[in-house]
Protein backbone atom coordinates (compact mmCIF):
# COMPACT_ATOMS: atom_id res chain seq x y z
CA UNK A 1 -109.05 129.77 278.07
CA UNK A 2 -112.44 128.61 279.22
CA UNK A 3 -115.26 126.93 277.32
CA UNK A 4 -118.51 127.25 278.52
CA UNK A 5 -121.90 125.70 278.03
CA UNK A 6 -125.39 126.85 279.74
CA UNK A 7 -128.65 125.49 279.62
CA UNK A 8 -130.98 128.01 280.87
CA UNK A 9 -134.30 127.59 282.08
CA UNK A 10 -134.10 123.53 283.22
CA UNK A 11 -136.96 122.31 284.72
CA UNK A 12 -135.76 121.05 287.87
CA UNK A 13 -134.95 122.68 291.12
CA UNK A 14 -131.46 124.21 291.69
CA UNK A 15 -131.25 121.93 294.84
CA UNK A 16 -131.54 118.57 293.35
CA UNK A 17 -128.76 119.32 291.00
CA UNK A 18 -126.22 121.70 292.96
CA UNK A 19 -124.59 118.08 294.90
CA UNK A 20 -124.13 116.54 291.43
CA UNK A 21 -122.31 119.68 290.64
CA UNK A 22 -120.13 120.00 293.68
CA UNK A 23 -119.29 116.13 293.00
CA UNK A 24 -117.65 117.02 289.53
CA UNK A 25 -116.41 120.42 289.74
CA UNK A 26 -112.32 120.30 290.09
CA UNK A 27 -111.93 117.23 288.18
CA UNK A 28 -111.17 115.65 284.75
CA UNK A 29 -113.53 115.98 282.18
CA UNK A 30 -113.33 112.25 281.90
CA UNK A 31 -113.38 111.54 284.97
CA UNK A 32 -116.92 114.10 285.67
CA UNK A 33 -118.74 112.29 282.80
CA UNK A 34 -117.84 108.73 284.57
CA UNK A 35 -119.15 109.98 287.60
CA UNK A 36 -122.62 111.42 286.33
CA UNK A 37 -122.62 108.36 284.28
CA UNK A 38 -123.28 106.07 287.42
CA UNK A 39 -125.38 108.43 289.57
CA UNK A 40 -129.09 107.75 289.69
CA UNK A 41 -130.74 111.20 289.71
CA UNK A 42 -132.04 112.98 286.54
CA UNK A 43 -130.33 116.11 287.06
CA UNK A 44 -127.35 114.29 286.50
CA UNK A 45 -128.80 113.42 283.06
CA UNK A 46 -129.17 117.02 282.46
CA UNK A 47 -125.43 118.38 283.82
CA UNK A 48 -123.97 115.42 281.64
CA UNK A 49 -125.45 116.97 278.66
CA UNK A 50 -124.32 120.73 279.29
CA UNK A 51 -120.23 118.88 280.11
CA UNK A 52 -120.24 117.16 276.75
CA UNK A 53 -121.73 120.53 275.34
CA UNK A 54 -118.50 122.32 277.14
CA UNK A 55 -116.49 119.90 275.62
CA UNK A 56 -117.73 120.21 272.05
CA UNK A 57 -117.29 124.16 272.15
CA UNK A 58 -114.01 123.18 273.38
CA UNK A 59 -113.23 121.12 270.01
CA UNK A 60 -115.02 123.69 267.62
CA UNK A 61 -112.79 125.77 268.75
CA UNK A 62 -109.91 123.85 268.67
CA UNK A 63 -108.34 123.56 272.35
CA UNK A 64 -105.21 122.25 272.78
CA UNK A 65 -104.98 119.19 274.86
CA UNK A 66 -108.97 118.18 274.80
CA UNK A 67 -107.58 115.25 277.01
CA UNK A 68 -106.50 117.24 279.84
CA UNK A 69 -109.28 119.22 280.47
CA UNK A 70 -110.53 120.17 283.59
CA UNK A 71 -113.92 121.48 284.99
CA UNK A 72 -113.12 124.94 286.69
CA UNK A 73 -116.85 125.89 287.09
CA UNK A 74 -119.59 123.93 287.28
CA UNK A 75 -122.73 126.21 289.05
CA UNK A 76 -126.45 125.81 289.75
CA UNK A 77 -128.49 128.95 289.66
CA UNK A 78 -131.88 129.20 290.52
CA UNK A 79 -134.55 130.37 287.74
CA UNK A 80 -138.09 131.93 287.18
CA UNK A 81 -140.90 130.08 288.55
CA UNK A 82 -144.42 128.70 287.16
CA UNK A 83 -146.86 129.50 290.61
CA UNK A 84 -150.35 127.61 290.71
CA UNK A 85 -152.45 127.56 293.11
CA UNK A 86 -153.68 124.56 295.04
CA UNK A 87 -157.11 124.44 296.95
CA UNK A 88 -156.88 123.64 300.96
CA UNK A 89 -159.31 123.93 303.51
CA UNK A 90 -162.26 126.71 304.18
CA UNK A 91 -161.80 128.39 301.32
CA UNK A 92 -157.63 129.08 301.21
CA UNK A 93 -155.19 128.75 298.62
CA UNK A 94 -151.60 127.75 299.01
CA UNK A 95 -149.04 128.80 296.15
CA UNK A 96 -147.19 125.74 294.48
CA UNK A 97 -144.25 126.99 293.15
CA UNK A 98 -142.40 124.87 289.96
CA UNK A 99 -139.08 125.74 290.35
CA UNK A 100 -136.07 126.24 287.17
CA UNK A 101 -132.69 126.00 287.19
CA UNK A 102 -130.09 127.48 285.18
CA UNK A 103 -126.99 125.54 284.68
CA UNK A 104 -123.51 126.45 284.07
CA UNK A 105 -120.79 124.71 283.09
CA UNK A 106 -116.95 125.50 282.27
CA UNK A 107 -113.86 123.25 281.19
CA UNK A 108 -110.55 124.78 281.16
């Protein structure tokens, strides 16, 4: 059976965390944690805290084996936007878009 945790609506872009999540998804839960644990980026911050979320649903509802689980699906979808404007030359506007993420991850 699969646990699952999602944190929905993230303020980051889907792009700066979708490599952390390719670097952790097949593995050890143990082993994932160590591994966001020593990378540098703040979305790794972020997809630590939805793993260890995974993993407490996973002991509230008492999984056999909390040990030996693994991440099956760890995935970076791309949210709603915030879009302000920024002022350019004669007159113009250019669109500045503030990107979300939604992020999903699940330890079987």
């Amino acid at each position: 059976m699969a646990y699952k945790a999602v944190h929905r609506h993230a303020r980051i872009s889907a792009t700066k965390v979708r490599p952390l999540a390719s670097l952790i998804r097949g593995k050890r839960v143990d082993d994932a944690l160590a591994i966001l644990g020593f990378q540098p980026h703040r979305g790794a911050r972020l997809l630590e805290k939805v793993l260890k979320s995974a993993l407490g649903n996973a002991e509230d509802q008492r999984a056999p084996n909390i040990g030996g689980l693994v991440v099956v699906e760890a995935r970076v979808d791309g949210g709603p936007m915030f879009k302000r404007l920024r002022p350019r030359a004669r007159g113009m506007a250019h669109v500045i878009k503030k990107r979300f993420s939604h992020i999903i991850v699940a330890v079987e």
